[in-house]
Protein backbone atom coordinates (compact mmCIF):
# COMPACT_ATOMS: atom_id res chain seq x y z
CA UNK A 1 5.37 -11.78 -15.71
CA UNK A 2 4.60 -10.03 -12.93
CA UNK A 3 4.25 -6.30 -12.61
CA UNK A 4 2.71 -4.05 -9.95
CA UNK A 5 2.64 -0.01 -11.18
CA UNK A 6 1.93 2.52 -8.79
CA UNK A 7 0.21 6.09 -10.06
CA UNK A 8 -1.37 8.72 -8.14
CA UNK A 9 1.42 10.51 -6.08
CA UNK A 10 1.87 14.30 -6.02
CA UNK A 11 2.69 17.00 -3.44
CA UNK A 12 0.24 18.15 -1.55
CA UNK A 13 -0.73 21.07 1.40
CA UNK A 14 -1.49 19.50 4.79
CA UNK A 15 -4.66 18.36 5.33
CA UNK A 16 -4.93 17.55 2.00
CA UNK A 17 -6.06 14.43 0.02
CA UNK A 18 -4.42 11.91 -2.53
CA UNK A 19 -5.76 8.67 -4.33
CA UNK A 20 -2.91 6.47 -4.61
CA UNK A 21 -3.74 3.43 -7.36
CA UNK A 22 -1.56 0.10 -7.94
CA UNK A 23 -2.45 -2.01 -11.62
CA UNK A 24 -1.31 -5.42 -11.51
CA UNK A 25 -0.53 -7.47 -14.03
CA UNK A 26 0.67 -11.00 -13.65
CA UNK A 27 -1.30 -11.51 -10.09
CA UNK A 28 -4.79 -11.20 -9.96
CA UNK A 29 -5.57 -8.47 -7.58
CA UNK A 30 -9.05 -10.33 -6.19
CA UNK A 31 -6.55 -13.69 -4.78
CA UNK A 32 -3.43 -11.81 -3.52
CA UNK A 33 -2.64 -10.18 -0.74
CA UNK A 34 -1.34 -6.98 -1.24
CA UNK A 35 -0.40 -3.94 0.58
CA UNK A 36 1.20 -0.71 0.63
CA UNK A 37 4.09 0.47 2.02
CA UNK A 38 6.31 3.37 2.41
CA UNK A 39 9.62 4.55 3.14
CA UNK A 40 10.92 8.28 4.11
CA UNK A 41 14.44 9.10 3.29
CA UNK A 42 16.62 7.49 6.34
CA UNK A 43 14.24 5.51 7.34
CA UNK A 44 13.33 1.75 7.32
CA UNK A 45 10.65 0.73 4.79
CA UNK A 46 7.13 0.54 6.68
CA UNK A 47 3.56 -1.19 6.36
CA UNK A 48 1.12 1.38 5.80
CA UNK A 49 -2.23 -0.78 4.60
CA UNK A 50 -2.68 -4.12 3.94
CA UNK A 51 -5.64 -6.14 2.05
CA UNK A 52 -5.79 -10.17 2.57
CA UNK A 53 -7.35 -12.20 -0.02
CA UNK A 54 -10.38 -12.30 1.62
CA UNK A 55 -11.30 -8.99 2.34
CA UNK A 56 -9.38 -8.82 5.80
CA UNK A 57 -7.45 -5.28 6.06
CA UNK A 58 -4.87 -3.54 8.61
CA UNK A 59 -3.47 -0.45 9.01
CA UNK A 60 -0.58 1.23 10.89
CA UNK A 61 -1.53 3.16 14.08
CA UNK A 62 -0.36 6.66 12.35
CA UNK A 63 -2.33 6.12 9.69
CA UNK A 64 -6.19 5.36 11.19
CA UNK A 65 -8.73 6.74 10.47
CA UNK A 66 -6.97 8.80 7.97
CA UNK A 67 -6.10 6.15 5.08
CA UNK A 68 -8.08 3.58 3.33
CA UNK A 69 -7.20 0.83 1.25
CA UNK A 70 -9.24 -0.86 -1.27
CA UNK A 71 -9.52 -3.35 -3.95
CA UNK A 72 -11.10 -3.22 -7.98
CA UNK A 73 -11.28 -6.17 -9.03
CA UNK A 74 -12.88 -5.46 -12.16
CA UNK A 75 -9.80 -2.99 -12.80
CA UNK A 76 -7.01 -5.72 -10.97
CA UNK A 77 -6.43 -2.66 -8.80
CA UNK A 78 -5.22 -1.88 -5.77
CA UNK A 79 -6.21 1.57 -4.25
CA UNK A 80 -4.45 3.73 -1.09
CA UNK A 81 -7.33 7.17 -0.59
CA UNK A 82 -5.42 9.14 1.82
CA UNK A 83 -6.99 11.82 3.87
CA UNK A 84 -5.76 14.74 6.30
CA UNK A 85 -2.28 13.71 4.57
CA UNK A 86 0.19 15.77 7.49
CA UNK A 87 4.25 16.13 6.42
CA UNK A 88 5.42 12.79 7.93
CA UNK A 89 3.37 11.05 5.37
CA UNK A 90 6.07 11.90 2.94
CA UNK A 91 7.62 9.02 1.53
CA UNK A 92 8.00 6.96 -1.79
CA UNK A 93 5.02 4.81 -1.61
CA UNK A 94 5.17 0.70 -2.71
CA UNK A 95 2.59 -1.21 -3.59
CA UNK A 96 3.32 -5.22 -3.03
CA UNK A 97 1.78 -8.42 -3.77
CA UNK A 98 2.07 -12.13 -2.50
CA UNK A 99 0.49 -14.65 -3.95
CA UNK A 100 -0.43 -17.52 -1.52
CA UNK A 101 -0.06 -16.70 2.54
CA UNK A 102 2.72 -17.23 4.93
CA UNK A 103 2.84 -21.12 6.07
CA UNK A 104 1.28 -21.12 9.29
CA UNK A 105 1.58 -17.79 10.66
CA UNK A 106 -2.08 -15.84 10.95
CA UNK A 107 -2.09 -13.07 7.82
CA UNK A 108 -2.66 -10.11 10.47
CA UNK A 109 0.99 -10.89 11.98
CA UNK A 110 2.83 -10.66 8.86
CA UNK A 111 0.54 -8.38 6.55
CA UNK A 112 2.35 -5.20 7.19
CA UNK A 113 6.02 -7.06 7.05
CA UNK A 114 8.08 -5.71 3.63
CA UNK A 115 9.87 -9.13 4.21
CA UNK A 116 6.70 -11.22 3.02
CA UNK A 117 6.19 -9.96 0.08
CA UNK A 118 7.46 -11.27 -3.31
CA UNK A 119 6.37 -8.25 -5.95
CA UNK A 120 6.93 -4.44 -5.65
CA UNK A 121 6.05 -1.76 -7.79
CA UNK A 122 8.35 0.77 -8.59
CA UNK A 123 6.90 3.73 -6.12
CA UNK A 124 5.88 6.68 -6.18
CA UNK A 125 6.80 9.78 -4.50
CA UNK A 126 4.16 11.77 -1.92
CA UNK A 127 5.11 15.14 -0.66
CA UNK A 128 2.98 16.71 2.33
CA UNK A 129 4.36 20.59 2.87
CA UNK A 130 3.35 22.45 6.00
């Protein structure tokens, strides 16, 4: 069974930092693509960061420079570190997982698509105040 369990969110000042973490159980974090997404209230769901299998990663513009994501595979982890968080980072934040890649379309085109993936965690919520 598989099960993806985000942990980590909190509300934070501006400028502030948060370590977002993802266990997964059922996919092994090392072979999967995952990612991380988030949606604000009223807004579409959106890709934030997203790992490939091999190591490959892409991130939103907004988020550059500012986010990283990274992979434990020792722990079957995925991690989001998020620095100089500002208020439009608040959202409930997803983590997602899909096991094999899209049939002939190049990862970086559909790595940050909510549509691709096949496993979701449960989210968690991050507040940025002003």
């Amino acid at each position: 069974q598989v099960q993806l369990v985000e942990s980590g969110g909190g509300s934070v000042q501006s400028g502030g930092t948060l370590r977002l973490a993802c266990a997964a159980s059922g996919y092994t974090a090392s072979t999967a693509h995952m990612a991380w997404f988030r949606q604000a209230p009223g807004k579409e769901r959106e890709g934030v960061a997203a790992k490939a299998s091999f190591g490959f990663t892409r991130y939103t513009d907004s988020v550059k420079g500012r986010f990283t994501i990274s992979r434990d595979n020792a722990e079957n982890a995925l991690y989001l570190h998020m620095n100089s968080l500002v208020p439009d980072d608040t959202a409930i934040y997803y983590c997602a997982a899909r096991a094999r890649a899209v049939p002939g379309v190049q990862w970086s085109q559909w790595a940050l698509l909510p549509d691709r993936y096949d496993a979701w965690g449960q989210g968690t919520q991050v507040t940025v105040s002003s």
